[in-house]
Protein backbone atom coordinates (compact mmCIF):
# COMPACT_ATOMS: atom_id res chain seq x y z
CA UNK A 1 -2.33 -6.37 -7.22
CA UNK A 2 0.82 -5.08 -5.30
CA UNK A 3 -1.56 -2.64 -3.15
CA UNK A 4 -3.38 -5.27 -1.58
CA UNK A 5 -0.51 -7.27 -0.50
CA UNK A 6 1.05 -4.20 1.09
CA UNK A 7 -1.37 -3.18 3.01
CA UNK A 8 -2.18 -6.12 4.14
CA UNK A 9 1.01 -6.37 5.91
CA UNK A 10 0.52 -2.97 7.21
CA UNK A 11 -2.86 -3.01 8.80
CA UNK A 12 -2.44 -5.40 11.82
CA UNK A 13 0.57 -3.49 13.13
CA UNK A 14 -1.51 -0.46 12.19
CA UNK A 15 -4.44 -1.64 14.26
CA UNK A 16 -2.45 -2.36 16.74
CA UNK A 17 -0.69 0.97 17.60
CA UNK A 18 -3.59 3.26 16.58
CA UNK A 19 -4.49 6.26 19.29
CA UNK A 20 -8.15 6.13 17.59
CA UNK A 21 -10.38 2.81 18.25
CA UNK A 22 -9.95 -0.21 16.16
CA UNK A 23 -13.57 -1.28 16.20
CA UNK A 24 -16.73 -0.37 14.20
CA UNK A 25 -18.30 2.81 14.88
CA UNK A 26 -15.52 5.43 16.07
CA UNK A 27 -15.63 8.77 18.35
CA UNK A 28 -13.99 11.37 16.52
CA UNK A 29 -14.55 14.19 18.64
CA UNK A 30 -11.03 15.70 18.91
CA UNK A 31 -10.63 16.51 15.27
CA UNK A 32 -10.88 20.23 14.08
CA UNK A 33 -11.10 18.82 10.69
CA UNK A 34 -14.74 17.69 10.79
CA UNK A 35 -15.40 20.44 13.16
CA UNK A 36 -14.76 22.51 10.79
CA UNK A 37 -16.64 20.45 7.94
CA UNK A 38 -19.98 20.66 10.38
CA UNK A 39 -19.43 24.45 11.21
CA UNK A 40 -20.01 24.84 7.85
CA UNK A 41 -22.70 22.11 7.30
CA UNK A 42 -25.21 24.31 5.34
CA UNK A 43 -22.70 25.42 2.78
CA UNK A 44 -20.99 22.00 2.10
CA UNK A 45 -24.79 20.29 1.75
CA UNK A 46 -25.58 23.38 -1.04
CA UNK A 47 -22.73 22.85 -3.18
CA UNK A 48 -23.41 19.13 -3.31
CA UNK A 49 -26.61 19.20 -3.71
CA UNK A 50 -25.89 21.48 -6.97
CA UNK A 51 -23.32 19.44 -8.05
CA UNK A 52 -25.71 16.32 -8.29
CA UNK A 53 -26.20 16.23 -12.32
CA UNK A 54 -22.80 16.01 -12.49
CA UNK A 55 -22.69 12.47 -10.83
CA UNK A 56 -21.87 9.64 -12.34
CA UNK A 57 -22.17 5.78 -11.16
CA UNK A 58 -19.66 4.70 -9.26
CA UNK A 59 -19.68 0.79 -10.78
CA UNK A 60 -16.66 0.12 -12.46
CA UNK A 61 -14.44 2.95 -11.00
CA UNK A 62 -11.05 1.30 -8.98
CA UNK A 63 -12.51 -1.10 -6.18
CA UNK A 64 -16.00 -0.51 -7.10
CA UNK A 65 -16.30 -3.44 -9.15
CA UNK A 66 -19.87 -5.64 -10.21
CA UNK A 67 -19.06 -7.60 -6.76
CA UNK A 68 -19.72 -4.72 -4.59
CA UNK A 69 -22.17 -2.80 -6.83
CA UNK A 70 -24.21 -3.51 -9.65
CA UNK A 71 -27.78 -1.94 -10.20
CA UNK A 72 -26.06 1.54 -11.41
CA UNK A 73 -27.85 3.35 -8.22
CA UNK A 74 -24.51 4.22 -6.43
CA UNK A 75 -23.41 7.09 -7.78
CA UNK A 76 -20.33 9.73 -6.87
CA UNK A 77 -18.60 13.01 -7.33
CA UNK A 78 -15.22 13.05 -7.03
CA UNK A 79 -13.60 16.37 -4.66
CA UNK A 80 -10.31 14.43 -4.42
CA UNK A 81 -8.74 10.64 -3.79
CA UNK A 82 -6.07 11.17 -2.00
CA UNK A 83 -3.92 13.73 -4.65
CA UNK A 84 -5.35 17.36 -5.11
CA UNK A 85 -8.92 18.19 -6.24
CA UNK A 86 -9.74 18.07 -10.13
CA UNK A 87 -10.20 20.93 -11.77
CA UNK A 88 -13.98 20.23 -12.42
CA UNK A 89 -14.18 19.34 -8.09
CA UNK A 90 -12.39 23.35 -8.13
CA UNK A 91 -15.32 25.01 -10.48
CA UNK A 92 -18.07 22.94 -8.37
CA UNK A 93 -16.67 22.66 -4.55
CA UNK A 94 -14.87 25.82 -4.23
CA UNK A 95 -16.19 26.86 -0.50
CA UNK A 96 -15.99 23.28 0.72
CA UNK A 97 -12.56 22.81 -0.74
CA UNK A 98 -11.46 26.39 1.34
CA UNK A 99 -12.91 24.69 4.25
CA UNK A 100 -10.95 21.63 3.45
CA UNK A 101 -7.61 23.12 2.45
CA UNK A 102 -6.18 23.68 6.02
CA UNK A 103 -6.20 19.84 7.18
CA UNK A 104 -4.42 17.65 5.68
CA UNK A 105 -5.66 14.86 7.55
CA UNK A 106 -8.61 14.55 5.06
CA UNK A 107 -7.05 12.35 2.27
CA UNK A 108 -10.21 11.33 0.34
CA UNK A 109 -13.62 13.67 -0.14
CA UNK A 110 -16.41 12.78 -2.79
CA UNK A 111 -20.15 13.20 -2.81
CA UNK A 112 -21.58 9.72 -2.39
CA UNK A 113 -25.29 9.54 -3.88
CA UNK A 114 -27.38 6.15 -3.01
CA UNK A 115 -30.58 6.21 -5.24
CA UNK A 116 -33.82 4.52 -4.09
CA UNK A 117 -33.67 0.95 -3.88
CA UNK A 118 -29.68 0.58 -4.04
CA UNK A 119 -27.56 -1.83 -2.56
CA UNK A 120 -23.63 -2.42 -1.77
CA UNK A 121 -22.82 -5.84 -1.61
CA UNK A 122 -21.21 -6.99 1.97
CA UNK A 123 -16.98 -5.83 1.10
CA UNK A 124 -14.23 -4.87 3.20
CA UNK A 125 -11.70 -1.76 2.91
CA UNK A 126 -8.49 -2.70 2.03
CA UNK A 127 -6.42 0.24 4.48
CA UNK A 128 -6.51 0.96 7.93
CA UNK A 129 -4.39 3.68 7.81
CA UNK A 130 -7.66 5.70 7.50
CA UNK A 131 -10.76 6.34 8.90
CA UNK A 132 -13.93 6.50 6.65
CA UNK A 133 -15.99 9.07 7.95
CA UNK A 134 -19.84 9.85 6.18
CA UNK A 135 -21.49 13.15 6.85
CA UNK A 136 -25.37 12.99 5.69
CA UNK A 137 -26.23 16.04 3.60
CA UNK A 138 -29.37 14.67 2.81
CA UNK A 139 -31.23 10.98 3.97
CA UNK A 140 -34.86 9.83 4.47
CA UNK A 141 -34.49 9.92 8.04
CA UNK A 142 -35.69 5.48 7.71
CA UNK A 143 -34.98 2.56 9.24
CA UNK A 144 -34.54 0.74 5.67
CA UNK A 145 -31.55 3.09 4.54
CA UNK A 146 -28.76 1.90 6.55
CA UNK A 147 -25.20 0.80 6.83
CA UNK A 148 -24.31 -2.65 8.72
CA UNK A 149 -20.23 -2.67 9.56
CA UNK A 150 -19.20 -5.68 11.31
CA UNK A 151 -22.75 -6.37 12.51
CA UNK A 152 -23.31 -2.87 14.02
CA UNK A 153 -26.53 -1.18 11.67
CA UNK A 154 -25.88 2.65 11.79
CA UNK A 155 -29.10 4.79 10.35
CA UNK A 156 -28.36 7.77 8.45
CA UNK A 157 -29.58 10.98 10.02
CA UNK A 158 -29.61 14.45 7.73
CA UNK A 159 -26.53 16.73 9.60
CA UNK A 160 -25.17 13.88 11.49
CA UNK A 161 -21.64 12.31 11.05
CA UNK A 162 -21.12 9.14 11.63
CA UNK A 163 -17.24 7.37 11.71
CA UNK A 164 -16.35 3.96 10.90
CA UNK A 165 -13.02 1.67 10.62
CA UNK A 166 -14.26 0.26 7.07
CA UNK A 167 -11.64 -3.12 7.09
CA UNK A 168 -14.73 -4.45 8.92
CA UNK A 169 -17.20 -6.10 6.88
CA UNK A 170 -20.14 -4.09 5.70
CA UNK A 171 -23.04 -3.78 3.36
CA UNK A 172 -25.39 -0.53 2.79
CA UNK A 173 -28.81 -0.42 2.09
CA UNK A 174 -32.09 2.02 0.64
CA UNK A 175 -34.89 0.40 0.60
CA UNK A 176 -37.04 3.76 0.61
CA UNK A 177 -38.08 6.13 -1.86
CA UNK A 178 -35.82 8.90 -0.97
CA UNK A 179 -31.79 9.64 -2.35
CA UNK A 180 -29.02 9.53 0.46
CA UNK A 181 -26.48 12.22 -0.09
CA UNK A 182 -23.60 12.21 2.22
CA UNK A 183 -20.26 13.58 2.23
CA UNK A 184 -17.91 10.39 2.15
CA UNK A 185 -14.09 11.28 3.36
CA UNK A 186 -11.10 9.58 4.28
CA UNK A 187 -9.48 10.86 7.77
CA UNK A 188 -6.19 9.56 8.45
CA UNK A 189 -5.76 7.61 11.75
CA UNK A 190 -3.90 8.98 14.80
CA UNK A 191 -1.47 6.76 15.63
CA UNK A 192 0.27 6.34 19.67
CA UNK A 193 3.84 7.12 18.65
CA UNK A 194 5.59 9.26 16.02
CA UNK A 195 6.97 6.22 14.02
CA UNK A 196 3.29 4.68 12.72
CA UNK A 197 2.53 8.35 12.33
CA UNK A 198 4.75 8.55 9.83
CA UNK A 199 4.44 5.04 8.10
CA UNK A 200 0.81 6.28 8.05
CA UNK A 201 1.20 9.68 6.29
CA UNK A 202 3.77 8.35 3.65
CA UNK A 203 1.88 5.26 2.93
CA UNK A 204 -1.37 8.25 2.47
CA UNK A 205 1.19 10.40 0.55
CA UNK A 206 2.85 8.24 -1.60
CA UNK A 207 1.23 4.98 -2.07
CA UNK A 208 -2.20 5.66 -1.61
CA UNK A 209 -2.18 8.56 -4.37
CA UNK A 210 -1.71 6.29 -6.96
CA UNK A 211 -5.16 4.98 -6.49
CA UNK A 212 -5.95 8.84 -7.58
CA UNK A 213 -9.25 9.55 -9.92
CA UNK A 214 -11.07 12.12 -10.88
């Protein structure tokens, strides 16, 4: 596919030059964006939490494919994939897509639903030019519902966000009883100069939307 071998040219140089961290597990403390998203923690984790019948698995959906996922227990609700929100993520997510609206560094937003017993297969993200970033609206709170990027195991805790440069290897976990809910974005990186800025918002803004879904 065309994508892949373009961003795989991009991402070294795009490693490289990037004002946020290149590793694992990354401090994003300086952005108003999530700020704003935890501010208003208690009203995001309501709407999602209604809007779980409406989620569907996630196998089979563009780069969620039988290698990565397989058992049907990953499921998702789409807000928006880097184009504007559906009109079904409008009737569902309207106070967490207000909230959203002002920064457009959030490219990517969808309601991410691991079932009891699920598993993600060990993959790799295929674009640097963003940081995935998981907010837990709802987790068991347990050692055996986890996330493992590039060796680094990272326990979801209900109201914490956790950041993550996803081109590392990783694999997810829930071995418990208990659903993990979290709010899954894309946060586009800051970069250390104004040119790989912009390579990085019109890659987001042009190439990137035509992995759109709803």
């Amino acid at each position: 596919m065309w994508f892949f071998g373009l961003v795989s040219r991009l991402n070294g140089p795009i490693l490289r030059n990037s004002k946020d961290s290149a590793g694992q597990i990354i401090s994003l403390d300086d952005r108003s964006s999530l700020d704003d998203l935890m501010e208003n923690f208690d009203t995001i984790r309501k709407e999602a939490l209604d809007a779980l019948p409406y989620a569907k698995p996630i196998q089979g959906d563009l780069f969620f494919g039988e290698s990565l996922t397989d058992d049907g227990r990953w499921k998702r609700v789409y807000l928006k994939w880097y184009s504007k929100p559906s009109k079904l993520a409008e009737k569902l997510f309207p106070k967490t897509l207000a909230i959203m609206a002002p920064h457009s560094d959030i490219r990517l937003a969808m309601i991410s639903i691991l079932e009891p017993g699920a598993v993600i297969k060990p993959h790799s993200g295929v674009w640097a030019g963003s940081i995935r970033v998981h907010i837990a609206l709802e987790a068991p709170d347990d050692e055996n519902c986890f996330i493992n990027v590039g060796g680094i195991k990272y326990v979801w805790k209900t109201g914490e966000l956790v950041a993550f440069n996803d081109t590392y290897p990783h694999f997810v976990m829930n071995n418990t009883n208990k659903r993990r809910v979290v709010l899954f974005l894309d946060v586009e990186r800051k970069m250390k100069n104004r040119f790989w800025q912009f390579i990085v918002w019109a890659f987001n803004t042009t190439v990137a939307r035509a992995t759109s879904r709803e």
